[in-house]
C-alpha atoms as a PDB file:
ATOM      1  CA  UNK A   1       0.000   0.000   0.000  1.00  0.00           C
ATOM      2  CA  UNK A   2       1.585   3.424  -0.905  1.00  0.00           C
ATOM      3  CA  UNK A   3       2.019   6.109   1.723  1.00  0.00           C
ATOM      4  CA  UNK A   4       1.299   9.449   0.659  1.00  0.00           C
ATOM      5  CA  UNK A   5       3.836  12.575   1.719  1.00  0.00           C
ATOM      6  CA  UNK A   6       2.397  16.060   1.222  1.00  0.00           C
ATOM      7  CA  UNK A   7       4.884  18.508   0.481  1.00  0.00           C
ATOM      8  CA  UNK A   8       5.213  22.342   0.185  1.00  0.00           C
ATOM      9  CA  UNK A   9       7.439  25.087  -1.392  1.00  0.00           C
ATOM     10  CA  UNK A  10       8.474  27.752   0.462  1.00  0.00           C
ATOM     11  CA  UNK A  11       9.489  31.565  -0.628  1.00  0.00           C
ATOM     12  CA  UNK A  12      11.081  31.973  -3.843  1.00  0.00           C
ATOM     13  CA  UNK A  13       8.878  29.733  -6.204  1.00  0.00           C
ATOM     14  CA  UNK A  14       6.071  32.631  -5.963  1.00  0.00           C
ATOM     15  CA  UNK A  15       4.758  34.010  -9.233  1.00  0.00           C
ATOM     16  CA  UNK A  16       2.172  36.846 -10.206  1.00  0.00           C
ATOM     17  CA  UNK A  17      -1.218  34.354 -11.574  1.00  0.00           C
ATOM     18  CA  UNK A  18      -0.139  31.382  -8.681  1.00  0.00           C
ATOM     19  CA  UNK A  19      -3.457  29.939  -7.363  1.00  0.00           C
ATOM     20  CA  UNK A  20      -5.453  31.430 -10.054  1.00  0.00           C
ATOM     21  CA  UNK A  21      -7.532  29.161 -11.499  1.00  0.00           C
ATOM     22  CA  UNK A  22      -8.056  27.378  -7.940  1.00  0.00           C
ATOM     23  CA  UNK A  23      -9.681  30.462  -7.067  1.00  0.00           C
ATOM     24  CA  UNK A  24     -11.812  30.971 -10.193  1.00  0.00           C
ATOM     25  CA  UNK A  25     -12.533  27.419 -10.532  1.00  0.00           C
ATOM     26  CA  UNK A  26     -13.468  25.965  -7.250  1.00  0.00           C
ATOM     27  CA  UNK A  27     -15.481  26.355  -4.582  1.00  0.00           C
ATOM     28  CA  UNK A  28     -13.054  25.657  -1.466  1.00  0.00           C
ATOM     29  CA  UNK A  29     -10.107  27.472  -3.236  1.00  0.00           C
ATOM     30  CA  UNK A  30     -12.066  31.249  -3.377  1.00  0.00           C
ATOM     31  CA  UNK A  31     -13.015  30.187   0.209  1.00  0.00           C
ATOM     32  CA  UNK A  32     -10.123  29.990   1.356  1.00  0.00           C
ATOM     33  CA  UNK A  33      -8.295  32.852  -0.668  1.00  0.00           C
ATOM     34  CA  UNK A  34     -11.276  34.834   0.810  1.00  0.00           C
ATOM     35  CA  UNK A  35     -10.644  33.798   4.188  1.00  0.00           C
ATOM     36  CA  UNK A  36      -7.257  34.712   4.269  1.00  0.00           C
ATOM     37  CA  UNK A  37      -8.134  38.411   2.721  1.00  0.00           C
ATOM     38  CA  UNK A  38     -10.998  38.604   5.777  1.00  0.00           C
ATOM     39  CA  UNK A  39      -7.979  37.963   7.981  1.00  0.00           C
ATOM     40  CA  UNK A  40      -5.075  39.735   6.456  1.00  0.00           C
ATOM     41  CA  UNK A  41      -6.553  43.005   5.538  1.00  0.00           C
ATOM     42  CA  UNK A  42      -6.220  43.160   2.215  1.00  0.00           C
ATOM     43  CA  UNK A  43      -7.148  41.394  -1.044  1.00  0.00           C
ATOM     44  CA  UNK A  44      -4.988  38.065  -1.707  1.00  0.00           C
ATOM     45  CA  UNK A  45      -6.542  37.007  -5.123  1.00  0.00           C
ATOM     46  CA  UNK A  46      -4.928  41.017  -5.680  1.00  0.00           C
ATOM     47  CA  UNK A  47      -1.798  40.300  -4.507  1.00  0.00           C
ATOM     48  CA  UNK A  48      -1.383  36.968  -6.399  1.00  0.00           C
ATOM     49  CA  UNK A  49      -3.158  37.554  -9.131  1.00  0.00           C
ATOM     50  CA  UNK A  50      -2.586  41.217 -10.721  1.00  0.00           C
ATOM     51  CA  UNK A  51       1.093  42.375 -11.117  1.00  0.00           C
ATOM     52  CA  UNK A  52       2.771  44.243  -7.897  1.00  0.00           C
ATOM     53  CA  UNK A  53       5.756  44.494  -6.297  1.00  0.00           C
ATOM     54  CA  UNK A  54       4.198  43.698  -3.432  1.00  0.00           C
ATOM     55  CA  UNK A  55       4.302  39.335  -3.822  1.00  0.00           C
ATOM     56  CA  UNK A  56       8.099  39.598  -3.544  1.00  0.00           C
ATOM     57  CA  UNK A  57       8.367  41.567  -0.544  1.00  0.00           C
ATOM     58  CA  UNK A  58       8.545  39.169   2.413  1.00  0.00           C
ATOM     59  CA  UNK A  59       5.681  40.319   4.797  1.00  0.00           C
ATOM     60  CA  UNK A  60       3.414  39.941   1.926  1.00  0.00           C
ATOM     61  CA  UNK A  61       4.983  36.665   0.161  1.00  0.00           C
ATOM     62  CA  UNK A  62       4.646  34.348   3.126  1.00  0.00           C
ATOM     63  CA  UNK A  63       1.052  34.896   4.176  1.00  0.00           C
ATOM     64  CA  UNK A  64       0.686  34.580  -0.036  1.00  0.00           C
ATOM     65  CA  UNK A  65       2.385  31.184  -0.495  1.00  0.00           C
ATOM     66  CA  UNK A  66       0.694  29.555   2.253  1.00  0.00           C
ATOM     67  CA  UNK A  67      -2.985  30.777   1.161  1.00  0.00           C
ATOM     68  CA  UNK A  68      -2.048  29.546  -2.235  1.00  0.00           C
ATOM     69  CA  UNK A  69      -0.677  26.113  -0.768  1.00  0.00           C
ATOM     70  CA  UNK A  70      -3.511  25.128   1.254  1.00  0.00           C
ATOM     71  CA  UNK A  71      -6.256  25.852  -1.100  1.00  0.00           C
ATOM     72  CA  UNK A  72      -4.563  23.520  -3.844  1.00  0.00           C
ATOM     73  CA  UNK A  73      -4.358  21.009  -0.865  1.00  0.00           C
ATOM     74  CA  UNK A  74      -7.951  21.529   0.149  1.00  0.00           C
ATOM     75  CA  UNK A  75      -9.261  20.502  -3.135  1.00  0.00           C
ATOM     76  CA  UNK A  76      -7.116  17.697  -3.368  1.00  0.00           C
ATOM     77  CA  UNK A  77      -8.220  16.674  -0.287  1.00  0.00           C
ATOM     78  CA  UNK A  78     -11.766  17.035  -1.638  1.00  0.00           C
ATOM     79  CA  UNK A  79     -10.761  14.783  -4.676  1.00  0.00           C
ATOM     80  CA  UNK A  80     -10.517  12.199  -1.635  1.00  0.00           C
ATOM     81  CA  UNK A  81      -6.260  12.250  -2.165  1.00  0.00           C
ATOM     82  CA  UNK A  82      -5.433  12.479   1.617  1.00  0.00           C
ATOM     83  CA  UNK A  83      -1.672  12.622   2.941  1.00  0.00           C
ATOM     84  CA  UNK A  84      -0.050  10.180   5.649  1.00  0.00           C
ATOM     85  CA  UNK A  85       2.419  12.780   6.727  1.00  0.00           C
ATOM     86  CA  UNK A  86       3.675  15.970   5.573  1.00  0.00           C
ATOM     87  CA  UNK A  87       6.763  18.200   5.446  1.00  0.00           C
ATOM     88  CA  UNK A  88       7.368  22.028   3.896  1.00  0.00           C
ATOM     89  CA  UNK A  89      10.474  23.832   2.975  1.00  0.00           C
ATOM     90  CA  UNK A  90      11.080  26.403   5.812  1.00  0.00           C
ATOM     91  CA  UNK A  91       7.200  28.792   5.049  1.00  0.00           C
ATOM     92  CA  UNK A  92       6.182  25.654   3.461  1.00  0.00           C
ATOM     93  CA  UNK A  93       6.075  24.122   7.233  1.00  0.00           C
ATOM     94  CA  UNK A  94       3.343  26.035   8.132  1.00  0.00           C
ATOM     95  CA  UNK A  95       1.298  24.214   4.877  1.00  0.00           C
ATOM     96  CA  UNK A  96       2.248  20.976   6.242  1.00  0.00           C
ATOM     97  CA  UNK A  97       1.151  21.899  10.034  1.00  0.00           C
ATOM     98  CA  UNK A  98      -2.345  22.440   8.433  1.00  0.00           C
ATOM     99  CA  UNK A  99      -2.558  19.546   6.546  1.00  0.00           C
ATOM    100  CA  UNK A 100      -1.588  17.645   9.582  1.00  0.00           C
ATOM    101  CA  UNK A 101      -4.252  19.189  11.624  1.00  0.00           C
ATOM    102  CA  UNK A 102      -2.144  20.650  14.136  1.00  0.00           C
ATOM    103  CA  UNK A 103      -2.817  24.421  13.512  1.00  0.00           C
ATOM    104  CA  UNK A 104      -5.541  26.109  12.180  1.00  0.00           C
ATOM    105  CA  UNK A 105      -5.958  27.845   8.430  1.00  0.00           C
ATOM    106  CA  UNK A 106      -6.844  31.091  10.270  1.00  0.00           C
ATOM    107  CA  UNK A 107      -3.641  30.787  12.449  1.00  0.00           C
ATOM    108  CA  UNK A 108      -1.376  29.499  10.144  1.00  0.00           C
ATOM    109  CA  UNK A 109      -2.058  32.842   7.639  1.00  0.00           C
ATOM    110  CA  UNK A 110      -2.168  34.992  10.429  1.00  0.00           C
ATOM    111  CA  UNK A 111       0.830  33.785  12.183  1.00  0.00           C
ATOM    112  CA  UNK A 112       3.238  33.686   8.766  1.00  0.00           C
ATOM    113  CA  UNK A 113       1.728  36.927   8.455  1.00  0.00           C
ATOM    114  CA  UNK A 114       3.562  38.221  11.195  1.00  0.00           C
ATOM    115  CA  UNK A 115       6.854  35.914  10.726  1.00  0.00           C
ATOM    116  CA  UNK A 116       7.378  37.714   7.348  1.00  0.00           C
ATOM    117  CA  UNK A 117       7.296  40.964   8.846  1.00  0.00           C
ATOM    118  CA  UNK A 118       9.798  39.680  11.754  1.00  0.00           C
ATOM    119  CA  UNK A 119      11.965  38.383   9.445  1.00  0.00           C
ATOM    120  CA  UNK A 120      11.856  41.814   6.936  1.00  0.00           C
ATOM    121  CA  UNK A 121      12.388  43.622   9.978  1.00  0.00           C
ATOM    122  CA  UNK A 122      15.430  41.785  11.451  1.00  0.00           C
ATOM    123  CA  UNK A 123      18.092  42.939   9.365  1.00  0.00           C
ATOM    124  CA  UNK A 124      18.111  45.783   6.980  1.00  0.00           C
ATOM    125  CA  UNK A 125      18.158  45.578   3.148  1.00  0.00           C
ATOM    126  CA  UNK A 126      21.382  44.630   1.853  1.00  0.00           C
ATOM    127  CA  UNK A 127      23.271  43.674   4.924  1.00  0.00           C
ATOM    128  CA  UNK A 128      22.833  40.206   4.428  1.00  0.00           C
ATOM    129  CA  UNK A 129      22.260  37.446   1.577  1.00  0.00           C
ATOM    130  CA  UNK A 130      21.976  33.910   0.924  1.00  0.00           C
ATOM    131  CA  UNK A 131      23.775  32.144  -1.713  1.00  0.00           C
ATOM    132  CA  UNK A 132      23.250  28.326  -3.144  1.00  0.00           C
ATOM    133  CA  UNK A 133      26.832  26.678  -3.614  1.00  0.00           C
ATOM    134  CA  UNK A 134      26.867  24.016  -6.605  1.00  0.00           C
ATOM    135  CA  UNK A 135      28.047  20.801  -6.994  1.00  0.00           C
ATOM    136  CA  UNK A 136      30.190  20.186  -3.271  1.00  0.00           C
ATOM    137  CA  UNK A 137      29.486  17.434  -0.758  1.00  0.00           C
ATOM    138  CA  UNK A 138      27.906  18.954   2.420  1.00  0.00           C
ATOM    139  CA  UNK A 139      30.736  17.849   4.645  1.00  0.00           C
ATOM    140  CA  UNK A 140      33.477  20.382   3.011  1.00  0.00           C
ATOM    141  CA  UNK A 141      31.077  22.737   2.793  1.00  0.00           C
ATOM    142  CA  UNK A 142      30.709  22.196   6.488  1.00  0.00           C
ATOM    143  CA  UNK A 143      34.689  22.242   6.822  1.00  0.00           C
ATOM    144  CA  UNK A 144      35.252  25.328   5.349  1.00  0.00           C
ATOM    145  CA  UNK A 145      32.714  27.866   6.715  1.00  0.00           C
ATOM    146  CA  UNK A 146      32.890  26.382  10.055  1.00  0.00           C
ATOM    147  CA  UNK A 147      35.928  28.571  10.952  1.00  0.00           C
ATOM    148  CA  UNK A 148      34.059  31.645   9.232  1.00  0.00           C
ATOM    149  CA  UNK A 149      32.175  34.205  11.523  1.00  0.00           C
ATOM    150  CA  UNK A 150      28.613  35.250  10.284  1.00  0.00           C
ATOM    151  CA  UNK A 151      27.804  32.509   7.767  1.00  0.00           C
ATOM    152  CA  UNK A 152      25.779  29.712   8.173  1.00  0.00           C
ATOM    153  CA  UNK A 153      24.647  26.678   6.069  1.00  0.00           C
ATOM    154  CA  UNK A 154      20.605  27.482   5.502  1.00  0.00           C
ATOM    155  CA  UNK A 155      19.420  24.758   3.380  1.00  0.00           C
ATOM    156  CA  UNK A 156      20.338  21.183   2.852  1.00  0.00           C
ATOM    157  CA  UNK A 157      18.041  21.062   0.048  1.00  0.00           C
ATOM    158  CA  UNK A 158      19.509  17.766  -2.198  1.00  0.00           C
ATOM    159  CA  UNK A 159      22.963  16.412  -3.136  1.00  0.00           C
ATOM    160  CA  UNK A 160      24.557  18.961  -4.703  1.00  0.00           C
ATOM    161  CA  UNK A 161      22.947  22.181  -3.532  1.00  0.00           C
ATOM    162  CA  UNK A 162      23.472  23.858  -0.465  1.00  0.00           C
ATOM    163  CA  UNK A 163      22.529  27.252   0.143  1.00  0.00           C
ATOM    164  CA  UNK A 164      24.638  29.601   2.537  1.00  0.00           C
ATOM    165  CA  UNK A 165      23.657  32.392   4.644  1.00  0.00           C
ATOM    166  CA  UNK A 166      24.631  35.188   7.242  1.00  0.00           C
ATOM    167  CA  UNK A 167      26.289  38.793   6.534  1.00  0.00           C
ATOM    168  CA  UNK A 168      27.067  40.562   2.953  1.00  0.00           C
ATOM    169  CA  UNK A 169      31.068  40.653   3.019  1.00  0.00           C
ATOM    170  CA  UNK A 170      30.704  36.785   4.832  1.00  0.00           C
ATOM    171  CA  UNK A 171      28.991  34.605   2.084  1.00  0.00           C
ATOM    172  CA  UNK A 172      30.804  36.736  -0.432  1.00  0.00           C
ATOM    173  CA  UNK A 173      34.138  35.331   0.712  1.00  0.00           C
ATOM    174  CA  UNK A 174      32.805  31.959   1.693  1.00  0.00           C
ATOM    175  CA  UNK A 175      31.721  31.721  -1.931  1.00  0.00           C
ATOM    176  CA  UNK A 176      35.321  32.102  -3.089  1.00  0.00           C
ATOM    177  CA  UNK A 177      36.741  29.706  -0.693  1.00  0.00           C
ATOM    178  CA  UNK A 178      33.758  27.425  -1.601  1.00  0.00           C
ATOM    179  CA  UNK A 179      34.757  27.788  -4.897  1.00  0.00           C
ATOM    180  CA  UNK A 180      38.453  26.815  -3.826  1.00  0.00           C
ATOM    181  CA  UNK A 181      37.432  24.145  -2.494  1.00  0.00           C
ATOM    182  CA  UNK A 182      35.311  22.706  -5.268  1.00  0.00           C
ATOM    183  CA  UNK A 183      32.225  23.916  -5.663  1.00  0.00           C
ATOM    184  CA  UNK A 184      31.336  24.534  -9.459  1.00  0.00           C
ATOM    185  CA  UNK A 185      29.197  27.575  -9.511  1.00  0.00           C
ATOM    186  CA  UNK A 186      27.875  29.854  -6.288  1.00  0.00           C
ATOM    187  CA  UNK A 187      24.989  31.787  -6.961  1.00  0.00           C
ATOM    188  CA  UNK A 188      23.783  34.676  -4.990  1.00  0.00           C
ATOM    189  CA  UNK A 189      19.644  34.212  -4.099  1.00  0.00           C
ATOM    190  CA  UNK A 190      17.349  37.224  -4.986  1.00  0.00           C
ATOM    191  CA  UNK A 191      15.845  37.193  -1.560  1.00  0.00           C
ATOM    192  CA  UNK A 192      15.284  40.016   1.052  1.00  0.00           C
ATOM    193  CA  UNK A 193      17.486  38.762   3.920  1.00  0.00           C
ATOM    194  CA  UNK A 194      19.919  35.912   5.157  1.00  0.00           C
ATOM    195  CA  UNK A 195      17.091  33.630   6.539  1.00  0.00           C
ATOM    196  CA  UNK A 196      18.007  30.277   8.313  1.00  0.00           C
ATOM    197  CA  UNK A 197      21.232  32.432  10.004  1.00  0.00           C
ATOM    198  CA  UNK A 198      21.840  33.479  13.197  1.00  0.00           C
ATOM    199  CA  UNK A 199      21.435  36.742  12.129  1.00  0.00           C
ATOM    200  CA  UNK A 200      17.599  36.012  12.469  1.00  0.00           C
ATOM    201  CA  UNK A 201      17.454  34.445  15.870  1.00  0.00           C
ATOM    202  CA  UNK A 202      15.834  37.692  17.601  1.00  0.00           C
ATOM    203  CA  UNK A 203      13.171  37.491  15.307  1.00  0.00           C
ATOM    204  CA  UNK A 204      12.950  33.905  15.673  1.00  0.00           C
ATOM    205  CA  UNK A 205      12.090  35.003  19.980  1.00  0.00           C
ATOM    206  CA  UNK A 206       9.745  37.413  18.722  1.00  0.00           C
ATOM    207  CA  UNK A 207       7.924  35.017  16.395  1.00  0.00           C
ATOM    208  CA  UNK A 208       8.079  32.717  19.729  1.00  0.00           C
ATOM    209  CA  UNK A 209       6.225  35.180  21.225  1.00  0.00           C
ATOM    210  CA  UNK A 210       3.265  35.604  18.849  1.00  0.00           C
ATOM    211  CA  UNK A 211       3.186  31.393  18.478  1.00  0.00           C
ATOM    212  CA  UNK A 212       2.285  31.984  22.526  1.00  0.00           C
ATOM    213  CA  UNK A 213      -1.291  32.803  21.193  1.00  0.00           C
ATOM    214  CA  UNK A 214      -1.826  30.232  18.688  1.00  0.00           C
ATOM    215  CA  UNK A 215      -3.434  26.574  19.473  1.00  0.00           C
ATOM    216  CA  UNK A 216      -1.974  23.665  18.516  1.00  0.00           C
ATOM    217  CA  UNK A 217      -3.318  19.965  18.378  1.00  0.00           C
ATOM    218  CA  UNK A 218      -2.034  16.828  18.214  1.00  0.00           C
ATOM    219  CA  UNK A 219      -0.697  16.258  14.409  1.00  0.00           C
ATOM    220  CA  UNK A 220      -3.705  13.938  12.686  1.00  0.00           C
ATOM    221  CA  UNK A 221      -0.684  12.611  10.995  1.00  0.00           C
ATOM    222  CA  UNK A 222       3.222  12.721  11.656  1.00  0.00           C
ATOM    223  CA  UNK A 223       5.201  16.117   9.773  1.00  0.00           C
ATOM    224  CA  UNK A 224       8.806  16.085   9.528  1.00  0.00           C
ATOM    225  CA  UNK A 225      10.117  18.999  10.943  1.00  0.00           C
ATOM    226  CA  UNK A 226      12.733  21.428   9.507  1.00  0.00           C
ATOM    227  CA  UNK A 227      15.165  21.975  12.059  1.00  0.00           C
ATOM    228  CA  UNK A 228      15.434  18.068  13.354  1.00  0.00           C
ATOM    229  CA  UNK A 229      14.767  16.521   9.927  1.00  0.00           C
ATOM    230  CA  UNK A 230      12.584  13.812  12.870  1.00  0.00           C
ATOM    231  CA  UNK A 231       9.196  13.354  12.334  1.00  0.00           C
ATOM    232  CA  UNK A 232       6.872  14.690  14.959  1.00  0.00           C
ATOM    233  CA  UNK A 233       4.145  13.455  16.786  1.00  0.00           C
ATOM    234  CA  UNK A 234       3.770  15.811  20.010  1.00  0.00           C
ATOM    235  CA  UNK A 235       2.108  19.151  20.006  1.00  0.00           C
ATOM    236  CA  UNK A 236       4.603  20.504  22.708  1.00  0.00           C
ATOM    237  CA  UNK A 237       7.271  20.384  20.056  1.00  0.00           C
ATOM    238  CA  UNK A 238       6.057  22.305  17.424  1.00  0.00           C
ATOM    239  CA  UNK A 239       6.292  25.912  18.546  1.00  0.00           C
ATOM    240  CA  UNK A 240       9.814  25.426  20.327  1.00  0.00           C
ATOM    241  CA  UNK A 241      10.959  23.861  16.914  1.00  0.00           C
ATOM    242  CA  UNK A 242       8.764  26.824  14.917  1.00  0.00           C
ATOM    243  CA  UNK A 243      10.843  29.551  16.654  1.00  0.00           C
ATOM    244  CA  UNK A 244      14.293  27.608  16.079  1.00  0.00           C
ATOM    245  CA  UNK A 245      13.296  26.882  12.319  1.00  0.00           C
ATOM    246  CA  UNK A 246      13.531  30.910  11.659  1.00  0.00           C
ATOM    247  CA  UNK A 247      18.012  31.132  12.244  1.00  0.00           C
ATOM    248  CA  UNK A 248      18.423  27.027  12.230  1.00  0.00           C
ATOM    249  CA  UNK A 249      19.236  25.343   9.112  1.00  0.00           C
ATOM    250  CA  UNK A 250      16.493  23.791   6.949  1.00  0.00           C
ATOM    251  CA  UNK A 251      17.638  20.152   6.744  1.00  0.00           C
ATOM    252  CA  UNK A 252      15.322  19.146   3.699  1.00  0.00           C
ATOM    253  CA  UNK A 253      17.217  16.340   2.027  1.00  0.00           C
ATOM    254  CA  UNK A 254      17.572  14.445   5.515  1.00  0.00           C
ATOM    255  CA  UNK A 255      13.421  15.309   5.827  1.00  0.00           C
ATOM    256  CA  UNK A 256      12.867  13.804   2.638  1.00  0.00           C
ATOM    257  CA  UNK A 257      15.034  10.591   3.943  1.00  0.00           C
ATOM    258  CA  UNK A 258      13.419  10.487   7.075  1.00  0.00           C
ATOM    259  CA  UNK A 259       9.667   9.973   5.242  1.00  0.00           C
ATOM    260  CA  UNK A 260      11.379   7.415   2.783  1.00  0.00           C
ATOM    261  CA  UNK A 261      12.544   5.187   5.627  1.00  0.00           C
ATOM    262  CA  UNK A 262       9.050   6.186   6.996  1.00  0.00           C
ATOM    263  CA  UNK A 263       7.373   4.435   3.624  1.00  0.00           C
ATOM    264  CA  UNK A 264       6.560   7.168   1.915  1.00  0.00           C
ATOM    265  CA  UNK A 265       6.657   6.488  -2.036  1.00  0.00           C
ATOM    266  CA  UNK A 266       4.733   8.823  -3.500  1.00  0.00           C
ATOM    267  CA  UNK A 267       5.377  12.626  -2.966  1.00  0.00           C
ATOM    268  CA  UNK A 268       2.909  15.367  -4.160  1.00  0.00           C
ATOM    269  CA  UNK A 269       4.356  18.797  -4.030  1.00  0.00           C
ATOM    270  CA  UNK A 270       1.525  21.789  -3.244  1.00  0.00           C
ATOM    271  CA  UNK A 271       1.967  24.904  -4.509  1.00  0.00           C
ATOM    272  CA  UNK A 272       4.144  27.401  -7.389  1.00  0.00           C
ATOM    273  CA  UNK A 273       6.723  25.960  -9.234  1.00  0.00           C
ATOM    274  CA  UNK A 274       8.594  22.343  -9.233  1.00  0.00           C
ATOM    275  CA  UNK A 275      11.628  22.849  -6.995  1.00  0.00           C
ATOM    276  CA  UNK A 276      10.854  20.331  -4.559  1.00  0.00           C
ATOM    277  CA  UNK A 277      10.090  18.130  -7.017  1.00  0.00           C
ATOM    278  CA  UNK A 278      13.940  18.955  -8.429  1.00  0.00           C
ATOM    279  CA  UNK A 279      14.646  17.992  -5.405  1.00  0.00           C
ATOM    280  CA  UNK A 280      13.179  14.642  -4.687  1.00  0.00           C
ATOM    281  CA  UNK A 281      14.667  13.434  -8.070  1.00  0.00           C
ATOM    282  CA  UNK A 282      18.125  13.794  -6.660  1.00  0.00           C
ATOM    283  CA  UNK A 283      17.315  12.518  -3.324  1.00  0.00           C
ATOM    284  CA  UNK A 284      15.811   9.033  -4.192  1.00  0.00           C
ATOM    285  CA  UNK A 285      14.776   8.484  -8.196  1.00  0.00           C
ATOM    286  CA  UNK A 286      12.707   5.419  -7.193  1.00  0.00           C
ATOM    287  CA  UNK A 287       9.855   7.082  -5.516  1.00  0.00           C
ATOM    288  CA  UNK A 288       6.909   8.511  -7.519  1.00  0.00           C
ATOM    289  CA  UNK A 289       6.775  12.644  -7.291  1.00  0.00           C
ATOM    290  CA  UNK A 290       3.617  14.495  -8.495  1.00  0.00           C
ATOM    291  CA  UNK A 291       2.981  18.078  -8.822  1.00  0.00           C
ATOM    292  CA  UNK A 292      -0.013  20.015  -7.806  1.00  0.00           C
ATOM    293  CA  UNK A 293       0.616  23.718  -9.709  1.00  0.00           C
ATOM    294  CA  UNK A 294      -2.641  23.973 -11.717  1.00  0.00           C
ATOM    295  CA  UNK A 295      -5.889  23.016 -11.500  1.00  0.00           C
ATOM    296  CA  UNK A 296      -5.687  20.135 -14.498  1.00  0.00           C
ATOM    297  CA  UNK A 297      -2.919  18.563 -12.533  1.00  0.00           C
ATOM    298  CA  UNK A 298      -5.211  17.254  -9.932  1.00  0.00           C
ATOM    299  CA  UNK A 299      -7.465  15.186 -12.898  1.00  0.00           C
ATOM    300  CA  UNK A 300      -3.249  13.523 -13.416  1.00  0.00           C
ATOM    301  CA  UNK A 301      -2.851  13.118  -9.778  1.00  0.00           C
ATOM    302  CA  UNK A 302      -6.588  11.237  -9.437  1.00  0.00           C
ATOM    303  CA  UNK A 303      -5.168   9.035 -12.798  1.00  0.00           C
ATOM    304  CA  UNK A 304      -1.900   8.754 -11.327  1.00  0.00           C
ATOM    305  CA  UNK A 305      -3.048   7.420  -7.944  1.00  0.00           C
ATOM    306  CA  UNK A 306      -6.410   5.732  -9.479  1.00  0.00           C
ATOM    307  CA  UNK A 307      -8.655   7.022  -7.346  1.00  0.00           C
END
């Protein structure tokens, strides 16, 4: 019998038009893009739908991605396609916490909400950046910015890409030793901060403080979390591990593992874009990996799965 993993993007793989004809199209999608306006302030088919500059500002991206993610989830859901545990790429965890029952929709948009802002807020424009590094084994990657102040390893997204983070001037020069040392290309991420660095660990307290509000139940079904790559099962985890997950390192290929030796075989990625999808092909080539992006690709999925 297959086991199902849910699995969601995080910031980056947003695009104006995401979500669009989940809205238009179905019920439970303009419900919940609704929902999320109601709550946020402000219109979200707007922000994802008509172009701004708005969807790649941080504040606004997260609470955008995560609208977007659980109303394609919600109508696969309907489609009776149901996951037996879940994981997300750093924002993406907050998709996966709802599909695993353990937070609400309302808090999960409200809460990311207010993470985005955190994060925007915790170090100014241009003093940091994030950088993936090509093509070099994690362990000398490891090796050679260990000895390096204000850079940290933020993703361990597959063999073969890392992504670095911390200070300007830091990954700059890491990125030439890197290079040194092997790596065939470094290139610099068009994001708005070093997230997953310990340059974000105040914000990471603050965000503690606002999880103080939210409820959390015991997961329906296990979700790997980012920061321990463990699959969890305990509701007093999740907000300790939520504030950590902000400056800690996302440890995606080892969460991918971890639902693999868990029985998961087939993986159906939620949301904008196909990177985790990249991913998974690099990670383990012998499970199946679906892609939920448009509305047509749930009638494949259905097929797919034969339900």
């Amino acid at each position: 019998m297959s086991k199902i993993a849910f699995i969601f993007p995080g910031q980056g793989a947003q695009y104006i038009g995401m979500g669009q004809d989940f809205y238009e199209k179905t019920e439970i999608g303009r419900e919940i893009f609704d929902e999320a306006s109601r709550l946020l302030g402000f219109s979200v088919p707007d922000l994802c739908f008509q172009e701004n500059d708005r969807l790649n500002i941080t504040e606004y991206t997260q609470a955008a991605m995560v609208t977007v993610s659980i109303a394609m989830m919600k109508v696969l859901e309907e489609k009776g396609i149901k996951p037996d545990m879940a994981a997300g790429l750093s924002l993406g965890e907050y998709a996966a916490l709802v599909a695993a029952e353990v937070m609400s929709l309302q808090d999960a948009i409200t809460t990311v909400r207010q993470r985005g802002i955190l994060m925007q807020e915790a170090v100014p424009a241009g003093v940091g950046a994030m950088a993936a590094v090509l093509a070099l084994d994690t362990k000398t990657i490891e090796e050679v910015i260990q000895p390096m102040d204000q850079v940290w390893i933020a993703n361990y997204n597959c063999p073969g890409q890392t992504v670095i983070s911390g200070k300007k001037e830091a990954v700059e020069a890491a990125c030439e030793k890197l290079k040194e040392a092997g790596a065939k290309r470094t290139i610099f991420l068009n994001v708005s901060g070093p997230f997953h660095s310990g340059l974000l660990e105040e914000a990471g307290k603050k965000l503690g403080q606002v999880l103080k509000q939210v409820a959390i139940k015991e997961p329906a079904i296990p979700y790997v979390a980012n920061v321990t790559a463990e699959l969890v099962r305990d509701a007093s985890l999740v907000k300790p591990l939520l504030e950590k997950q902000v400056s800690s390192s996302v440890k995606w290929q080892q969460s991918a593992e971890t639902m693999i030796s868990e029985g998961a075989d087939v993986f159906i990625e939620i949301g904008p874009g196909k990177t985790l999808a990249g991913f998974m092909k690099k990670i383990n080539r012998n499970v199946k990996v679906l892609n939920i992006e448009k509305l047509e690709d749930v009638e494949k999925a259905l097929e797919v799965l034969g339900k």
